[in-house]
C-alpha atoms as a PDB file:
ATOM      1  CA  UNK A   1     -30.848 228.246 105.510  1.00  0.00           C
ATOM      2  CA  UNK A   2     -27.200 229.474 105.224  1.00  0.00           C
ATOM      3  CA  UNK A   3     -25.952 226.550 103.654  1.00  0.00           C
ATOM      4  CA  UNK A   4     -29.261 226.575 101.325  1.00  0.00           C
ATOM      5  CA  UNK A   5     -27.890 229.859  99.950  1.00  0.00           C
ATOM      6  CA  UNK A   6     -24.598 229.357  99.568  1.00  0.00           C
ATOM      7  CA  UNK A   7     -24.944 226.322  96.945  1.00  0.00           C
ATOM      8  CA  UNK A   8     -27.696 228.144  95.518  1.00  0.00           C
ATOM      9  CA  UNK A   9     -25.332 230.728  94.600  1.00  0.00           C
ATOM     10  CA  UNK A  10     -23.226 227.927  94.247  1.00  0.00           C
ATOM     11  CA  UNK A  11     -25.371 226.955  91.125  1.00  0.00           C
ATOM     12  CA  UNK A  12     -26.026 230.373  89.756  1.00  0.00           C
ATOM     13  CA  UNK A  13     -22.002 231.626  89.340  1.00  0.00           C
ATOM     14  CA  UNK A  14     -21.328 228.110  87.802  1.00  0.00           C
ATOM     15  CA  UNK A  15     -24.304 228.587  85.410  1.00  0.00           C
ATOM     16  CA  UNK A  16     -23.762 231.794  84.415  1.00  0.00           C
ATOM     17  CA  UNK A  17     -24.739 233.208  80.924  1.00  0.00           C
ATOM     18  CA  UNK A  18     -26.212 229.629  80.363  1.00  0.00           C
ATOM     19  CA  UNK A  19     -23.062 227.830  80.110  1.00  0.00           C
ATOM     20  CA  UNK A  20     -21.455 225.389  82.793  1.00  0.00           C
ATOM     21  CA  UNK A  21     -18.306 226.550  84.567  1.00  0.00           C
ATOM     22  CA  UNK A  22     -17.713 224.607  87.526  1.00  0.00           C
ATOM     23  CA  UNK A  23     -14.267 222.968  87.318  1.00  0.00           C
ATOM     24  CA  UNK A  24     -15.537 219.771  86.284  1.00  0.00           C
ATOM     25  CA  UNK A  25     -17.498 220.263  82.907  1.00  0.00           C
ATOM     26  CA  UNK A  26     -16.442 218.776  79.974  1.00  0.00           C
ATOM     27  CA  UNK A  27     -14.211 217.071  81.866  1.00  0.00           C
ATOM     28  CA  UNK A  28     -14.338 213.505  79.696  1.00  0.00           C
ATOM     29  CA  UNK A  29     -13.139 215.535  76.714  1.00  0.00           C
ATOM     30  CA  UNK A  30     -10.322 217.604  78.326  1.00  0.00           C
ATOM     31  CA  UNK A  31      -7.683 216.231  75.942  1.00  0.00           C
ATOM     32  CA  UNK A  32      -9.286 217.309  73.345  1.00  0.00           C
ATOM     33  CA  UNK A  33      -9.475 221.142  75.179  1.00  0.00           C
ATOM     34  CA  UNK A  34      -6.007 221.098  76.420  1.00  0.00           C
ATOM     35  CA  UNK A  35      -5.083 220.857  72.656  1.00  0.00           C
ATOM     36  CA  UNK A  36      -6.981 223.385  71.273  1.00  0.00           C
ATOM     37  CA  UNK A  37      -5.709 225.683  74.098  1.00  0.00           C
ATOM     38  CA  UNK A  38      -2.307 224.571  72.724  1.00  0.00           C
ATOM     39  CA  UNK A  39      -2.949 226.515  69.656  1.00  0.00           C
ATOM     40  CA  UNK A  40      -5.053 229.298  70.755  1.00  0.00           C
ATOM     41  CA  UNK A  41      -4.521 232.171  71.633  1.00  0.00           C
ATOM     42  CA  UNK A  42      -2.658 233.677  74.555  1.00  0.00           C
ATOM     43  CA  UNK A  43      -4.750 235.492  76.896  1.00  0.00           C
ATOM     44  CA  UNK A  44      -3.789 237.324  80.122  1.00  0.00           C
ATOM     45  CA  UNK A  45      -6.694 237.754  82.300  1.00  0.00           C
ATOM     46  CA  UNK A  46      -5.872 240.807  85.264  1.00  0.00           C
ATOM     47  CA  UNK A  47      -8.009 241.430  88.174  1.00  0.00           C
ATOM     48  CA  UNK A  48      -8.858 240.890  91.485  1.00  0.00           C
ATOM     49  CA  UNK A  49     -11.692 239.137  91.630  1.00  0.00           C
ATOM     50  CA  UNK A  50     -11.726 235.716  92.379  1.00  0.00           C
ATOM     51  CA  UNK A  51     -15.223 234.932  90.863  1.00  0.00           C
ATOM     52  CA  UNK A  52     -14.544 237.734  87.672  1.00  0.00           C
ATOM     53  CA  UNK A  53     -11.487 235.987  87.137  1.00  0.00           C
ATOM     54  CA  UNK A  54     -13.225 232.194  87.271  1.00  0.00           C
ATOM     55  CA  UNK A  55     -15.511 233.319  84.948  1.00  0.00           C
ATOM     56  CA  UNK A  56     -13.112 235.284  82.324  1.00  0.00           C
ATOM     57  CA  UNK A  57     -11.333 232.366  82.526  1.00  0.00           C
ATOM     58  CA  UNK A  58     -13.702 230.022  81.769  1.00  0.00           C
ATOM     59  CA  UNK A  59     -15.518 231.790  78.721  1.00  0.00           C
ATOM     60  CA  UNK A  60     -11.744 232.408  77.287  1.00  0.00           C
ATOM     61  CA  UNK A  61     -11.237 228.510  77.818  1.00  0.00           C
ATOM     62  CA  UNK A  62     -14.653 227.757  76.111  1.00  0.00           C
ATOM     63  CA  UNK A  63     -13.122 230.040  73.279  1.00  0.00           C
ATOM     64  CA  UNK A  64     -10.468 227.912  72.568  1.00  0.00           C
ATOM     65  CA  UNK A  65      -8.117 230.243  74.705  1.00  0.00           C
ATOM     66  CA  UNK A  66      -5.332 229.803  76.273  1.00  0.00           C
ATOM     67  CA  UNK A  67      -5.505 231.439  79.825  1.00  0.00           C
ATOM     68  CA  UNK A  68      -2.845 232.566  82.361  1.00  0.00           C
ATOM     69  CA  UNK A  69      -4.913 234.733  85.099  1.00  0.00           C
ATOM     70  CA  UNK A  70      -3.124 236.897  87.706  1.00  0.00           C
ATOM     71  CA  UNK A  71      -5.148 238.751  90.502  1.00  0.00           C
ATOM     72  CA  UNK A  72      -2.784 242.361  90.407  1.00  0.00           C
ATOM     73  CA  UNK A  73      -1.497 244.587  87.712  1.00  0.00           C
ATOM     74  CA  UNK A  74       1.960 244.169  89.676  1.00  0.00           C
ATOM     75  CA  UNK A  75       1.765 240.572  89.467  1.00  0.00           C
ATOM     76  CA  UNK A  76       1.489 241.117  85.577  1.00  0.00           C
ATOM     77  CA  UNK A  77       3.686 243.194  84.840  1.00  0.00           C
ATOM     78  CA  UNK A  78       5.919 240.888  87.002  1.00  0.00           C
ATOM     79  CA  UNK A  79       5.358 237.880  84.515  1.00  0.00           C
ATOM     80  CA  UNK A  80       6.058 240.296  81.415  1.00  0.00           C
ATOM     81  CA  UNK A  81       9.477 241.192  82.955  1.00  0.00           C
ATOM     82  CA  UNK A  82       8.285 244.496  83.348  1.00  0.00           C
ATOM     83  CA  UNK A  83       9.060 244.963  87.004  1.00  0.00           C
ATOM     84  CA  UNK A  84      11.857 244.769  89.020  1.00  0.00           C
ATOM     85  CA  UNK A  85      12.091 242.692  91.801  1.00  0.00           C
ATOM     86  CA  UNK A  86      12.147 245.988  94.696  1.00  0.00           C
ATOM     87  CA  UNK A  87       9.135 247.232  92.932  1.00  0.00           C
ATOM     88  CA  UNK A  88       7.490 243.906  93.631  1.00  0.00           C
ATOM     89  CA  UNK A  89       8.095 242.976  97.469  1.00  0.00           C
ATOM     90  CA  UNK A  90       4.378 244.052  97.981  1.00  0.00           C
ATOM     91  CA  UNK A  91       3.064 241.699  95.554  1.00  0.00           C
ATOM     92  CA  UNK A  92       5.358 238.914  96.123  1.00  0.00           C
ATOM     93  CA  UNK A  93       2.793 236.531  98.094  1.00  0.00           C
ATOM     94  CA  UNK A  94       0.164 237.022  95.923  1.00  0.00           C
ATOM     95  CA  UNK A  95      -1.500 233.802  93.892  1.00  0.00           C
ATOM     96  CA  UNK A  96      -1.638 233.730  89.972  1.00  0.00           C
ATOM     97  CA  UNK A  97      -3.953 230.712  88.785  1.00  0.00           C
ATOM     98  CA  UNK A  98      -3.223 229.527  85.494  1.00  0.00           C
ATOM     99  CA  UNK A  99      -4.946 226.823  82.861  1.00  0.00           C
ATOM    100  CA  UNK A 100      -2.130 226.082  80.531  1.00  0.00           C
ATOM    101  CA  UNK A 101       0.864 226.768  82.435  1.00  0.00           C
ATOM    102  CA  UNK A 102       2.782 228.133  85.689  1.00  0.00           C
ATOM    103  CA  UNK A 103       4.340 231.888  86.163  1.00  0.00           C
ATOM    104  CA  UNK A 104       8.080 229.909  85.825  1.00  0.00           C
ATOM    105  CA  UNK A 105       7.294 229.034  82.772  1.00  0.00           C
ATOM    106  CA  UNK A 106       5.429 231.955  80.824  1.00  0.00           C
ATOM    107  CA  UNK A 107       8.582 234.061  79.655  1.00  0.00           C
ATOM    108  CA  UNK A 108       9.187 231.509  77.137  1.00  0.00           C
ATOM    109  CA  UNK A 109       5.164 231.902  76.531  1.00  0.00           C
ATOM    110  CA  UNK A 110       3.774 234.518  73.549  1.00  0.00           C
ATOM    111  CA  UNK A 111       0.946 236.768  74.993  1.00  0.00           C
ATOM    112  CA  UNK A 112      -1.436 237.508  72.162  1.00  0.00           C
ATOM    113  CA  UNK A 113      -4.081 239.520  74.662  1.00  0.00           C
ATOM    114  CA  UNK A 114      -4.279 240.874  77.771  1.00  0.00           C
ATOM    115  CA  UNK A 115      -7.799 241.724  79.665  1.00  0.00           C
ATOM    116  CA  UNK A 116      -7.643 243.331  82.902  1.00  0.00           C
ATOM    117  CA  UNK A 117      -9.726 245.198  84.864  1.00  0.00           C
ATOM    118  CA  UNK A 118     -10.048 249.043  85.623  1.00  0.00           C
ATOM    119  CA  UNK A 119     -10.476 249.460  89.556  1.00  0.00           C
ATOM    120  CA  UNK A 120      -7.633 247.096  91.243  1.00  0.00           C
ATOM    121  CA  UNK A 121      -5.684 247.973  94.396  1.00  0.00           C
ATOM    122  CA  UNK A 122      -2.198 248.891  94.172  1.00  0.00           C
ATOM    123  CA  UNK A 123      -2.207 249.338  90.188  1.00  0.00           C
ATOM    124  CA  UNK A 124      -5.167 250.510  88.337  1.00  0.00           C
ATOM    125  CA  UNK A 125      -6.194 248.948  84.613  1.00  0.00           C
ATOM    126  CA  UNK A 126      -5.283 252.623  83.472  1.00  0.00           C
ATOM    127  CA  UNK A 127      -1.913 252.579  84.743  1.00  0.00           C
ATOM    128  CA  UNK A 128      -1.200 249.010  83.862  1.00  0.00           C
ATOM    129  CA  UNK A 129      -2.442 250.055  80.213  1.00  0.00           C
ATOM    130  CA  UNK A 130       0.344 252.787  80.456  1.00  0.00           C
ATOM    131  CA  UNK A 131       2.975 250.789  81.238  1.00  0.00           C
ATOM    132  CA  UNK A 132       2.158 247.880  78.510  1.00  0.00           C
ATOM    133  CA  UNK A 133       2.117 250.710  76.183  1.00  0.00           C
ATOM    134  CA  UNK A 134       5.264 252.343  77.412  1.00  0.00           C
ATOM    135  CA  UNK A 135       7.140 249.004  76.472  1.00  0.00           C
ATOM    136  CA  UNK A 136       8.930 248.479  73.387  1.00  0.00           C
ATOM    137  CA  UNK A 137       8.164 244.930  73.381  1.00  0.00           C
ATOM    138  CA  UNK A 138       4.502 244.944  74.512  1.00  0.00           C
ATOM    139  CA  UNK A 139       3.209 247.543  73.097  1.00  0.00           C
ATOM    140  CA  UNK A 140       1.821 246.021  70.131  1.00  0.00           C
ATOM    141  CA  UNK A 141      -0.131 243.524  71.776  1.00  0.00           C
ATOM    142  CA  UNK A 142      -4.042 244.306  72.387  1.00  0.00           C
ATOM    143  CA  UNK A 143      -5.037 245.191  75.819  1.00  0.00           C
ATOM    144  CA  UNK A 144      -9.119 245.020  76.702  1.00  0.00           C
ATOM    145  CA  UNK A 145     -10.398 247.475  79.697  1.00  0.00           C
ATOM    146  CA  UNK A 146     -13.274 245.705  82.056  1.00  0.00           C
ATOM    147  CA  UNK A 147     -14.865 247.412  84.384  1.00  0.00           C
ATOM    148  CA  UNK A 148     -18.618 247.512  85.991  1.00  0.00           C
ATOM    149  CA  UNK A 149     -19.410 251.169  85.467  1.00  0.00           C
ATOM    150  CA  UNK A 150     -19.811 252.386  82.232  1.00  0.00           C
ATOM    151  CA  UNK A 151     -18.328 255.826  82.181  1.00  0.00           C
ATOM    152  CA  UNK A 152     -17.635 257.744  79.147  1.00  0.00           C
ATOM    153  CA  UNK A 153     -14.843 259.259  80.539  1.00  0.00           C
ATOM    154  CA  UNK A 154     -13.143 256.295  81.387  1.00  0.00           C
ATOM    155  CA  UNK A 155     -13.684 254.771  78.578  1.00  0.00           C
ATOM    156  CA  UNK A 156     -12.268 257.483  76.173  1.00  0.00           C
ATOM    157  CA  UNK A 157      -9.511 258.086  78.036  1.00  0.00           C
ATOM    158  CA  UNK A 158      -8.338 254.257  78.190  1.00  0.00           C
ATOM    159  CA  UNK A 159      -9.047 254.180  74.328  1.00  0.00           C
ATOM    160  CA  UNK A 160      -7.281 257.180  73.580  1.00  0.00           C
ATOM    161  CA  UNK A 161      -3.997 255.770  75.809  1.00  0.00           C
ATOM    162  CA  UNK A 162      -3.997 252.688  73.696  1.00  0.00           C
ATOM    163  CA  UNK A 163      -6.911 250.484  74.714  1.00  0.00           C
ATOM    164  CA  UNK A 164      -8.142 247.825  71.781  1.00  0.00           C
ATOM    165  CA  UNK A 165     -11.850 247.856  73.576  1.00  0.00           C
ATOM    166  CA  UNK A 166     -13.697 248.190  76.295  1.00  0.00           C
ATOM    167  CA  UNK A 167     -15.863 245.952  78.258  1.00  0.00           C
ATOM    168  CA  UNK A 168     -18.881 246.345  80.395  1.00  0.00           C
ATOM    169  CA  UNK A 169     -19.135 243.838  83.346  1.00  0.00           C
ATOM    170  CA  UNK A 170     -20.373 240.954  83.495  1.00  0.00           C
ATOM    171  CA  UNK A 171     -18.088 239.660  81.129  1.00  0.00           C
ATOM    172  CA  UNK A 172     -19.989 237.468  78.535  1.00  0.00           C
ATOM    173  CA  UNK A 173     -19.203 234.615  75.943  1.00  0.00           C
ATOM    174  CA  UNK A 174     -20.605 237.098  72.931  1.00  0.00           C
ATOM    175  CA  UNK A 175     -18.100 240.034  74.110  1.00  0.00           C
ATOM    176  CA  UNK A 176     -15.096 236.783  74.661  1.00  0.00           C
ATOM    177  CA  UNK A 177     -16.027 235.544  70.999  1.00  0.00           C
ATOM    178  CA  UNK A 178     -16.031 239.432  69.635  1.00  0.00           C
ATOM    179  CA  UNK A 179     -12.486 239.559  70.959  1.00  0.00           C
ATOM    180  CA  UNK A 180     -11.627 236.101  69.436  1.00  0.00           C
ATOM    181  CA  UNK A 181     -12.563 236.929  66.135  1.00  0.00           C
ATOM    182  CA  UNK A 182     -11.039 240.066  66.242  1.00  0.00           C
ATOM    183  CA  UNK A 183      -7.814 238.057  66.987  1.00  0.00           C
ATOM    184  CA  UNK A 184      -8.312 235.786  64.095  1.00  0.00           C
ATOM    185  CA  UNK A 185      -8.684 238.489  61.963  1.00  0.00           C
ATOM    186  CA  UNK A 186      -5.579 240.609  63.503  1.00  0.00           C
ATOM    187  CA  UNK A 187      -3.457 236.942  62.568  1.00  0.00           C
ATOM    188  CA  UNK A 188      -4.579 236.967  59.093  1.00  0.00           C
ATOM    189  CA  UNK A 189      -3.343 240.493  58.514  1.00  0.00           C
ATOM    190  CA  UNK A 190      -0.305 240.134  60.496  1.00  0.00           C
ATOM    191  CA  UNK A 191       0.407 236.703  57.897  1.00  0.00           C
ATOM    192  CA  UNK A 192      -0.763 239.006  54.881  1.00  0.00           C
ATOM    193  CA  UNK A 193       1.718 241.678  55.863  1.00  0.00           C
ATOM    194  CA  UNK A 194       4.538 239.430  56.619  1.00  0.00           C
ATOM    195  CA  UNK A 195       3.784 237.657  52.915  1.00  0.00           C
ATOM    196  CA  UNK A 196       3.563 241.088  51.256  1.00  0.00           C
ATOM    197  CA  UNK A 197       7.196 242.155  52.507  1.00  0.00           C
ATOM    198  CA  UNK A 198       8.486 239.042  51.569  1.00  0.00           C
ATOM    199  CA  UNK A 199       7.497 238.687  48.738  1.00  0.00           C
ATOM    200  CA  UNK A 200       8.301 243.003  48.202  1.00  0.00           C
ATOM    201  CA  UNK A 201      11.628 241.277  49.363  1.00  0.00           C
ATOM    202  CA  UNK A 202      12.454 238.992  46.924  1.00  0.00           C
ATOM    203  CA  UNK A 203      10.983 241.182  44.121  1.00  0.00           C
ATOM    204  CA  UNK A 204      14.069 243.760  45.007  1.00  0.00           C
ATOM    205  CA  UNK A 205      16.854 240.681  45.090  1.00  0.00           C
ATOM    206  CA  UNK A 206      15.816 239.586  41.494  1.00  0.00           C
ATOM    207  CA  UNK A 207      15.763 243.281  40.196  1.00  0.00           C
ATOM    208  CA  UNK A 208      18.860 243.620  41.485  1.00  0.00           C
ATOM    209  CA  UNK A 209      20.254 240.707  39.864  1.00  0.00           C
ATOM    210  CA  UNK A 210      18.683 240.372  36.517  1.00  0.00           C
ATOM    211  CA  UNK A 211      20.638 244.300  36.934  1.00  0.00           C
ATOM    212  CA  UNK A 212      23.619 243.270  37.590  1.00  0.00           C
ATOM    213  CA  UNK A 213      23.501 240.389  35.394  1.00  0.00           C
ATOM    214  CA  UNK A 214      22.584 243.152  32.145  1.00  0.00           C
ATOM    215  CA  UNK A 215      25.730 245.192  33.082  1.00  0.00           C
ATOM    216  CA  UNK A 216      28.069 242.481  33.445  1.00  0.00           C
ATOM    217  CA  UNK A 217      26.652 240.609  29.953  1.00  0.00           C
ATOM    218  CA  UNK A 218      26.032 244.383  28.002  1.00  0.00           C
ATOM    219  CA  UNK A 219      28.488 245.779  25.475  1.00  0.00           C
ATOM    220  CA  UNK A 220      30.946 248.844  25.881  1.00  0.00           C
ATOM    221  CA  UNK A 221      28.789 251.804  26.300  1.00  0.00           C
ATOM    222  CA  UNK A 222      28.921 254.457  24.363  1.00  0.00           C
ATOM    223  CA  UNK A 223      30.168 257.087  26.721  1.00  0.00           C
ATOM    224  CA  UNK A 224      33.151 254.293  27.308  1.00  0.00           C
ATOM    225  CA  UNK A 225      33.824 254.724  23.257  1.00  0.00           C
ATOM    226  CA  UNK A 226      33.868 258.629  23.392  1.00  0.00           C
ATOM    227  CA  UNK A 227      36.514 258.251  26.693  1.00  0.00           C
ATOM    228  CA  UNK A 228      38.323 256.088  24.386  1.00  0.00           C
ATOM    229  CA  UNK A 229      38.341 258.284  21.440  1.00  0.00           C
ATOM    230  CA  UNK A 230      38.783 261.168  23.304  1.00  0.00           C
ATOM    231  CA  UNK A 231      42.013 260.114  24.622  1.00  0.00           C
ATOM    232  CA  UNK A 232      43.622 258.956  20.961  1.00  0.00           C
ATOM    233  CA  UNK A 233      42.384 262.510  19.837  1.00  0.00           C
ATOM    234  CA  UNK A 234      44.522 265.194  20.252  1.00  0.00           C
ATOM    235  CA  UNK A 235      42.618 268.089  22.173  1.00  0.00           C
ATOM    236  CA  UNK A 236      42.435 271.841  20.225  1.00  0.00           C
ATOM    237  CA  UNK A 237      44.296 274.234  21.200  1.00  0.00           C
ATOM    238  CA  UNK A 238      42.853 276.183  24.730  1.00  0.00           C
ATOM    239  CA  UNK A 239      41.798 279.723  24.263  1.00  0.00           C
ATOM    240  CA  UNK A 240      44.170 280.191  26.686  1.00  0.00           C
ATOM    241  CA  UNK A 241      47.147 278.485  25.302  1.00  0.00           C
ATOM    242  CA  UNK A 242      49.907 279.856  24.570  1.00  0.00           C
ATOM    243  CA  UNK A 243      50.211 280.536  20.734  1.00  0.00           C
ATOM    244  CA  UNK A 244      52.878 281.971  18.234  1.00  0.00           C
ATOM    245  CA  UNK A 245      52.774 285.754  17.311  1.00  0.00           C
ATOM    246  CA  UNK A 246      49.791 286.737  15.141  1.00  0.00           C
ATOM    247  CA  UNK A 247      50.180 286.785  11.630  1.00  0.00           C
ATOM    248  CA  UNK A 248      50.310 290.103   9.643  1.00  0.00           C
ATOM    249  CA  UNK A 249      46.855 289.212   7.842  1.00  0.00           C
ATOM    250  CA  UNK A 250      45.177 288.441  11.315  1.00  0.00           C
ATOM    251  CA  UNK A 251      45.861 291.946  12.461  1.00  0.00           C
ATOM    252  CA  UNK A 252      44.298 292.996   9.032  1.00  0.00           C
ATOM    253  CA  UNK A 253      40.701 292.343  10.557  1.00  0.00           C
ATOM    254  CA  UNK A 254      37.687 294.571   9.945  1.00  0.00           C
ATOM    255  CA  UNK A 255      37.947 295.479  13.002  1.00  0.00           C
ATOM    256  CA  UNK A 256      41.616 296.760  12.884  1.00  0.00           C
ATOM    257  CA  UNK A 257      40.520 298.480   9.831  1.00  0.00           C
ATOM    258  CA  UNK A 258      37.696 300.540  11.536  1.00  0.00           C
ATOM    259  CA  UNK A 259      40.121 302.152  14.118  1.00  0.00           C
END
């Protein structure tokens, strides 16, 4: 009866939400997945859940994601650099599973997402959120709150610290393809930006030039000829020059002649 339970089970967590996630499906065409995953993006799944994190993992990798999953918000800030290695003696036995590539290897990685969960031991999704947020080189990147209880609270506050969304467990494929074409769409703004200031760029540099090139090609201006003339003119006399002693008929002025 026991063991009649357990592989039902079994059977239910590896058909969950109707698609197949035991380790070997779609194993004949796993070329063809590992290089999608090559070019997809960058997810990092937090929590501490084994069977949460098979299953994130899974409906990323049926996304066309590429997954590196890590069971602590320690161990992830850990692989983002963003702990020191006193801070992390109580974390340093714990296991990080990943699809595309080991912890040694994901600094030279880009992280496009990162999922984790709200209630974890140790570090919370909150205050992993916080940190992310609090780094200079993070900070941009989208971070997704699960959790199992949906409470407004929560929710607002993790939205109003920085949060891109939040998600109700179970995690399904509809909330994992919501996220992935909220990434495509974040890529083709990011490329649209990036070609606007370019080409705002290059715009400026031929302004400048064709500016340059007028000044240096232009004739003399005309406040250049007036400098010039100026100088070959001999200036009046100042009001305050000295000058010889008034003539007779200049003191003979009207109004001389009133006093």
């Amino acid at each position: 009866m026991g063991s009649s339970s357990i592989a039902s089970n079994r059977w239910m967590f590896e058909k969950m939400d109707g698609f197949d996630l035991s380790p070997n499906a779609n194993s004949d065409n796993g070329e063809e997945e590992e290089e999608e995953e090559e070019e997809g993006v960058h997810v990092l799944a937090v929590d501490d859940s084994l069977a949460d994190r098979k299953v994130i993992e899974r409906l990323l990798k049926i996304s066309s994601c590429k997954v590196t999953a890590v069971d602590s918000g320690r161990r992830a800030l850990k692989l983002l650099g963003l702990l020191d290695d006193e801070e992390d003696k109580s974390s340093s036995s714990s296991s990080a599973s990943s699809s595309s590539s080991s912890s040694a290897g994901f600094d030279v990685l880009k992280v496009d997402l990162i999922m984790t969960d709200y209630c974890m031991p140790g570090m919370t999704g909150y205050e992993l959120l916080k940190k992310i947020k609090e780094s200079t080189t993070f900070r941009e990147i989208p971070v997704v709150i699960m959790s199992s209880e949906n409470v407004m609270a929560r929710i607002d506050r993790c939205l109003e610290e920085g949060a891109e969304d939040f998600i109700v467990k179970p995690v399904k494929l509809s909330d994992v393809k919501r996220i992935r074409e909220y990434m495509a769409s974040r890529e083709v703004r990011s490329l649209q930006n990036q070609e606007e200031r370019s080409r705002s760029s290059i715009n400026k540099r031929k302004l400048q030039e064709s500016f340059d090139l007028s000044l240096s090609s232009s004739p003399p201006s005309i406040s250049s000829y007036q400098s010039r003339s100026t100088s070959l003119t001999p200036s009046p006399p100042s009001l305050f020059s000295s000058s010889p002693p008034c003539s007779p008929s200049s003191l003979d002025s009207p109004t001389r002649r009133l006093k």
